[in-house]
C-alpha atoms as a PDB file:
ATOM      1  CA  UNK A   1      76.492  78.237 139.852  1.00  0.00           C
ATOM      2  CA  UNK A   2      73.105  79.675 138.472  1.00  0.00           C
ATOM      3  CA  UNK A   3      72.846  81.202 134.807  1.00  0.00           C
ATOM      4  CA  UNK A   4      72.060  84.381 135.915  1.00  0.00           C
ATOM      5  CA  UNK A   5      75.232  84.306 138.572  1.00  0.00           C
ATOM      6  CA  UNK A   6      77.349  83.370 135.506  1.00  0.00           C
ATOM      7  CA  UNK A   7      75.481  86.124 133.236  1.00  0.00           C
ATOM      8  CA  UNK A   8      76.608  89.016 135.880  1.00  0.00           C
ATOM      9  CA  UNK A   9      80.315  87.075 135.637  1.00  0.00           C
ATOM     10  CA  UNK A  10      80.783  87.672 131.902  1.00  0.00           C
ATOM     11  CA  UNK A  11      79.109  90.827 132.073  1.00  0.00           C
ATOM     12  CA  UNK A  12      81.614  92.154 134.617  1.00  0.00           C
ATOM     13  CA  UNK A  13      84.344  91.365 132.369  1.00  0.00           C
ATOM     14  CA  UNK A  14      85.379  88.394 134.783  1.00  0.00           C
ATOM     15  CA  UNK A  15      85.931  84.766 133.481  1.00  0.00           C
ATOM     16  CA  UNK A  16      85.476  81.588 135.891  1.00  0.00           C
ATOM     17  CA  UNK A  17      88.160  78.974 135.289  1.00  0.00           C
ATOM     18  CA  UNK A  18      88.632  75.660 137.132  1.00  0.00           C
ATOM     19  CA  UNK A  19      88.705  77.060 140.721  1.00  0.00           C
ATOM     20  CA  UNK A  20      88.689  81.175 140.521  1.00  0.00           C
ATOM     21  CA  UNK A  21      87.102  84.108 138.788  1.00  0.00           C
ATOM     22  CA  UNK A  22      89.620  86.240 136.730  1.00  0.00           C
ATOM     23  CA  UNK A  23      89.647  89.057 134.474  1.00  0.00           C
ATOM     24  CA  UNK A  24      88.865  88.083 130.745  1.00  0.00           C
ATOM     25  CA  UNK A  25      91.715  88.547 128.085  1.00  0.00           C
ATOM     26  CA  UNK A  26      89.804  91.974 126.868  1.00  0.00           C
ATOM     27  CA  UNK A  27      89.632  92.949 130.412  1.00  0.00           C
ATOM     28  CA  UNK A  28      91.859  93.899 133.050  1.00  0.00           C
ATOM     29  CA  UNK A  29      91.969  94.046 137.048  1.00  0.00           C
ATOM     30  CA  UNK A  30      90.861  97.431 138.076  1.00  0.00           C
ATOM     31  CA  UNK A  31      91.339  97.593 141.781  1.00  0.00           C
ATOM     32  CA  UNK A  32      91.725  94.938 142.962  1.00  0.00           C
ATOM     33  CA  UNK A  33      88.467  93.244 142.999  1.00  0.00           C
ATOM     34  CA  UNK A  34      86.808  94.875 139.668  1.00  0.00           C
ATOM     35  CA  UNK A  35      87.628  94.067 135.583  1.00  0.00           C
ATOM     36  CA  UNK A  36      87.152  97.161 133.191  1.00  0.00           C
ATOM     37  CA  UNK A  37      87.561  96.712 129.790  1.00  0.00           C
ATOM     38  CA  UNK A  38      91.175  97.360 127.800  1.00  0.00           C
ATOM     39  CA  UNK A  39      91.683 100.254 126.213  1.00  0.00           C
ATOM     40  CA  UNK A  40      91.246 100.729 122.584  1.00  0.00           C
ATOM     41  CA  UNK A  41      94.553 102.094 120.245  1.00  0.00           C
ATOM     42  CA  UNK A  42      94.767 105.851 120.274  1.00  0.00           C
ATOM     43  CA  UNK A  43      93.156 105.809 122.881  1.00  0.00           C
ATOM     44  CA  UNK A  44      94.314 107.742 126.281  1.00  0.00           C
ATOM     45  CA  UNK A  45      96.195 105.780 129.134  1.00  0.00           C
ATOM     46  CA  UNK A  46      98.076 105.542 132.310  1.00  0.00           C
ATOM     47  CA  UNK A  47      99.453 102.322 132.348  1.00  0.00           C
ATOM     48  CA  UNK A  48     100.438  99.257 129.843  1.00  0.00           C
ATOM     49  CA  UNK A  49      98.423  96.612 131.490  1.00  0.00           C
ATOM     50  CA  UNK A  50      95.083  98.993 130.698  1.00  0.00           C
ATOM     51  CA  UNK A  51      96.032  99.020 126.761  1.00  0.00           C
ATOM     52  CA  UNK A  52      94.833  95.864 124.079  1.00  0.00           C
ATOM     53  CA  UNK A  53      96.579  92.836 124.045  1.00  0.00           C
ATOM     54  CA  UNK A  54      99.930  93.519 122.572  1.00  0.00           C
ATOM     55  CA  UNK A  55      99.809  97.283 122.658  1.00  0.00           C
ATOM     56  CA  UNK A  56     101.535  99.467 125.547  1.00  0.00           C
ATOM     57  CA  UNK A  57     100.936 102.972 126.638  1.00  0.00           C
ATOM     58  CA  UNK A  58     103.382 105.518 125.349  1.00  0.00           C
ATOM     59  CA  UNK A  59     103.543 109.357 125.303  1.00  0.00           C
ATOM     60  CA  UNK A  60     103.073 110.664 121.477  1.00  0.00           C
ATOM     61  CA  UNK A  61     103.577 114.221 122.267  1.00  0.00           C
ATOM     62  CA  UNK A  62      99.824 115.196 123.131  1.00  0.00           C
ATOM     63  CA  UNK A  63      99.811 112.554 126.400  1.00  0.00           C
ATOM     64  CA  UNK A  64      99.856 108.549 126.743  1.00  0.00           C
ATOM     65  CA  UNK A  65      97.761 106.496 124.276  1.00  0.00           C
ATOM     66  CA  UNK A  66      97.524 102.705 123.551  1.00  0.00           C
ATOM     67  CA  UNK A  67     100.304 101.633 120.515  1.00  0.00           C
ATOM     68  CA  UNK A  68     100.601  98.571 119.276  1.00  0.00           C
ATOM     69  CA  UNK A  69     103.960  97.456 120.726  1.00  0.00           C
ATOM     70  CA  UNK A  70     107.145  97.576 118.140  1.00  0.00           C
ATOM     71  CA  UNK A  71     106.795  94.003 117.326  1.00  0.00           C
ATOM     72  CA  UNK A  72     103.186  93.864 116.038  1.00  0.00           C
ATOM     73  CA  UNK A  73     100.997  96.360 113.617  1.00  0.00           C
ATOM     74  CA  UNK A  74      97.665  98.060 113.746  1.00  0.00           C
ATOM     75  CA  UNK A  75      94.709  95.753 112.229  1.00  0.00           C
ATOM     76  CA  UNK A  76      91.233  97.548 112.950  1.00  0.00           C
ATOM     77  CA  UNK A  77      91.589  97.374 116.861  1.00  0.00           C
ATOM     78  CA  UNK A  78      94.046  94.492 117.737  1.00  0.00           C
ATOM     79  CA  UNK A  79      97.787  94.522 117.050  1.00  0.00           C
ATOM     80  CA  UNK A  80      99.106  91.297 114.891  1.00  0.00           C
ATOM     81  CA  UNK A  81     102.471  90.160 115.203  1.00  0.00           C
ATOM     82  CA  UNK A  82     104.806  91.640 112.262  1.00  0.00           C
ATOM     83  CA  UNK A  83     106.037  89.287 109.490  1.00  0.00           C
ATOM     84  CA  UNK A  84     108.558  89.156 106.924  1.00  0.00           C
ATOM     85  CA  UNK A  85     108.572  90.154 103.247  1.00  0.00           C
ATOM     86  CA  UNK A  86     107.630  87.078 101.531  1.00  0.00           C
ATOM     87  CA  UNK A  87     106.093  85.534 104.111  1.00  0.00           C
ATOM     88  CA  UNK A  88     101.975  84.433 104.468  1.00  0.00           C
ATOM     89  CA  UNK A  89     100.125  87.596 106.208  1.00  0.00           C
ATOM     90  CA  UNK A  90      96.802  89.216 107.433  1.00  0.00           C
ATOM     91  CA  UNK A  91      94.683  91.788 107.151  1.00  0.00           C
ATOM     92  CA  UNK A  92      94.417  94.487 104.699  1.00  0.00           C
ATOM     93  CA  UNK A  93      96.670  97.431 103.581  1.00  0.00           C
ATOM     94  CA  UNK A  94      99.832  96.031 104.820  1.00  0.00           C
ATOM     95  CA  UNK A  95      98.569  93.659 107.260  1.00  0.00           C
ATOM     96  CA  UNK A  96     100.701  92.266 109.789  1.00  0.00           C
ATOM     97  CA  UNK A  97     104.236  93.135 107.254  1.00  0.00           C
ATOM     98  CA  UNK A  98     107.027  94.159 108.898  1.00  0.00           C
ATOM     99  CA  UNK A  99     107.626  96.530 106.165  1.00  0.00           C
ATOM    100  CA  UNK A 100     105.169  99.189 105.544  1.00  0.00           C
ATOM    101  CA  UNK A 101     106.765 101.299 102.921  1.00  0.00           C
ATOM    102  CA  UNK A 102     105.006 100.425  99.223  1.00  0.00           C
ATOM    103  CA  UNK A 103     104.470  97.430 100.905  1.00  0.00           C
ATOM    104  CA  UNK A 104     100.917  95.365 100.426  1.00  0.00           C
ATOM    105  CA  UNK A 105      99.078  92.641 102.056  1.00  0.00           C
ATOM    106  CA  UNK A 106      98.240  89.945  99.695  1.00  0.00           C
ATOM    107  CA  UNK A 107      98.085  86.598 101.015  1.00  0.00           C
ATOM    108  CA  UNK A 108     102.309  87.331 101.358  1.00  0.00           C
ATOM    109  CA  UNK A 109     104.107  90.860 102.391  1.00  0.00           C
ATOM    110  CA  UNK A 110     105.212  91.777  98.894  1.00  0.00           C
ATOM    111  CA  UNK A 111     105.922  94.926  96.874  1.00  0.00           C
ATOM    112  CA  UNK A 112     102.743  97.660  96.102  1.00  0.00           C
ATOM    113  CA  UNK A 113     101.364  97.920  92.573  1.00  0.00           C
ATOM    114  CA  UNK A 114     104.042  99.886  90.166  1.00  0.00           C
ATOM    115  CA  UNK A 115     106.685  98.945  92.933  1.00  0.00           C
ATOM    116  CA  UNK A 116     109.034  96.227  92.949  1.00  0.00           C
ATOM    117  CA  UNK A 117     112.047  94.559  95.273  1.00  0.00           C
ATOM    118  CA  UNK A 118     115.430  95.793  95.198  1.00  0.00           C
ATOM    119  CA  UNK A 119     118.225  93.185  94.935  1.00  0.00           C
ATOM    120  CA  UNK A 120     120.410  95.839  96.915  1.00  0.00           C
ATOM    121  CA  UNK A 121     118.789  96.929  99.420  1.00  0.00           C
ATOM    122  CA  UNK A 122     115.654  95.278 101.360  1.00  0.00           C
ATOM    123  CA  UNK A 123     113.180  97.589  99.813  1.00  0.00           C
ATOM    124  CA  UNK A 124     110.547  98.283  97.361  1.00  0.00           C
ATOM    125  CA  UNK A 125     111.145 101.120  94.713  1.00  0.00           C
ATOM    126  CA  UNK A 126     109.168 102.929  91.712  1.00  0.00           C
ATOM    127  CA  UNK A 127     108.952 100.966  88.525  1.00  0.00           C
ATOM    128  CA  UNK A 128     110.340 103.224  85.807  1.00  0.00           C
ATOM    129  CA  UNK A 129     109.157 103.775  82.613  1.00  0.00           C
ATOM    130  CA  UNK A 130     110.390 103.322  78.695  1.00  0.00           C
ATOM    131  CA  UNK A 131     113.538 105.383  78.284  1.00  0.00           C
ATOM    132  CA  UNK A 132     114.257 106.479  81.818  1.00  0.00           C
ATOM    133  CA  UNK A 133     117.569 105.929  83.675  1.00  0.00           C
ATOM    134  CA  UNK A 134     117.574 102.354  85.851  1.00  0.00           C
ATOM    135  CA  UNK A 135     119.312 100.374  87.470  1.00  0.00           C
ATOM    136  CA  UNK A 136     121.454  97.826  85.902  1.00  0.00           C
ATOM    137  CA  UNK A 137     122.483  96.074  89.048  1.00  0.00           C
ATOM    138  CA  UNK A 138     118.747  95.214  89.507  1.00  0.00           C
ATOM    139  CA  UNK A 139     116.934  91.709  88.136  1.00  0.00           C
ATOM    140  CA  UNK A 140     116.463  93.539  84.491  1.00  0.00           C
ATOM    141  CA  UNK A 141     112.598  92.817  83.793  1.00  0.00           C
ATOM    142  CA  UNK A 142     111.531  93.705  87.616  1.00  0.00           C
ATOM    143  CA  UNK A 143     112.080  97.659  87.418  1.00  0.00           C
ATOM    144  CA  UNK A 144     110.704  98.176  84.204  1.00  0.00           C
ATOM    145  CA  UNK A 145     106.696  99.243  84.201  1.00  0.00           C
ATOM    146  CA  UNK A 146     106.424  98.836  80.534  1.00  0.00           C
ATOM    147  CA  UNK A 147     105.956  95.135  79.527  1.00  0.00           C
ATOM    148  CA  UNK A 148     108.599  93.474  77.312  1.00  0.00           C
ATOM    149  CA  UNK A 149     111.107  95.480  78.237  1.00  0.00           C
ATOM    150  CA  UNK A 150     114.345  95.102  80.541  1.00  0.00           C
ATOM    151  CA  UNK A 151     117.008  97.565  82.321  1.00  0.00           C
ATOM    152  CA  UNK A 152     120.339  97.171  80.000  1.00  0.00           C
ATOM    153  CA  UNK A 153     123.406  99.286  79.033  1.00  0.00           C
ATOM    154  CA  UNK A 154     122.523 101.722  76.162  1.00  0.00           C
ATOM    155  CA  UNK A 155     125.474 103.991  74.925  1.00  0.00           C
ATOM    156  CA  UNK A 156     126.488 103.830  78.686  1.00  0.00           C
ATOM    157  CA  UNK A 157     123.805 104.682  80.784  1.00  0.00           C
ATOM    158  CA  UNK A 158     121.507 102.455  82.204  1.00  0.00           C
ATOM    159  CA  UNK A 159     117.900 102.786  80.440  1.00  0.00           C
ATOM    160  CA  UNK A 160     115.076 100.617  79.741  1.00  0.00           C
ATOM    161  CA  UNK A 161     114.911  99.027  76.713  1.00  0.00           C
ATOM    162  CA  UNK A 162     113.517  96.477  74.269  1.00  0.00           C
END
């Protein structure tokens, strides 16, 4: 095959593998013997197979656009698989993080700035400050915004204290 044959190939959105010509990955088979390129999130669709890899066509309320399916998360304009708090992740914001609420991207999924992680419950909530009611059930030192201090008993409520 000439240069200029395979040129017109890629340019069509078509791949050649061992034996046949094929859409590319960022492409799909419009019919039957075309490629057009997949549709971008937020973007308006009719069908799945038209969407990004790992995004699918649902209705929103104003019509069908590309979504990132359940199972993955927004990153520019592809959809990353989700991971688990704790775990390595990508991207920026909260990346590929299951989680999303106060959650950040930082090499793991962990808690935002002035947040941390609940013992109790699998979530991150507000630091609190120097004499304001916490929670004693909590790790002591990991609620408290105000270095040196911890969550403890005083005069039977929970407050922070030194």
């Amino acid at each position: 095959m000439e240069l200029a044959q395979m040129m017109e190939i890629v340019q069509r959105n078509n791949i050649c593998t061992a034996t046949k010509c094929a859409c590319s990955a960022d492409s799909y088979r419009k019919g039957g013997t075309e490629c057009a390129t997949r549709i971008a999130l937020n973007v308006t669709c009719t069908d799945s197979a038209h969407c990004i890899v790992n995004a699918e066509c649902r209705d929103d309320g104003a019509g069908n656009r590309c979504y990132c399916k359940d199972s993955h998360n927004p990153d520019g304009n592809t959809c990353v698989t989700k991971v688990a708090y704790g775990d390595a992740c990508t991207g920026s914001g909260v990346g590929n993080c299951a989680e999303t609420t106060h959650i950040v991207c930082d090499t793991t999924c962990k808690c935002d700035t002035g947040f941390f992680r609940k013992t109790t419950a699998a979530e991150c909530s507000a630091r609190v400050g120097f004499e304001i009611g916490c929670d004693a059930a909590q790790i002591a030192s990991d609620q408290c915004s105000v270095d040196e201090t911890e969550c403890k008993e005083d005069a039977g409520t929970d407050k922070m204290s030194l």
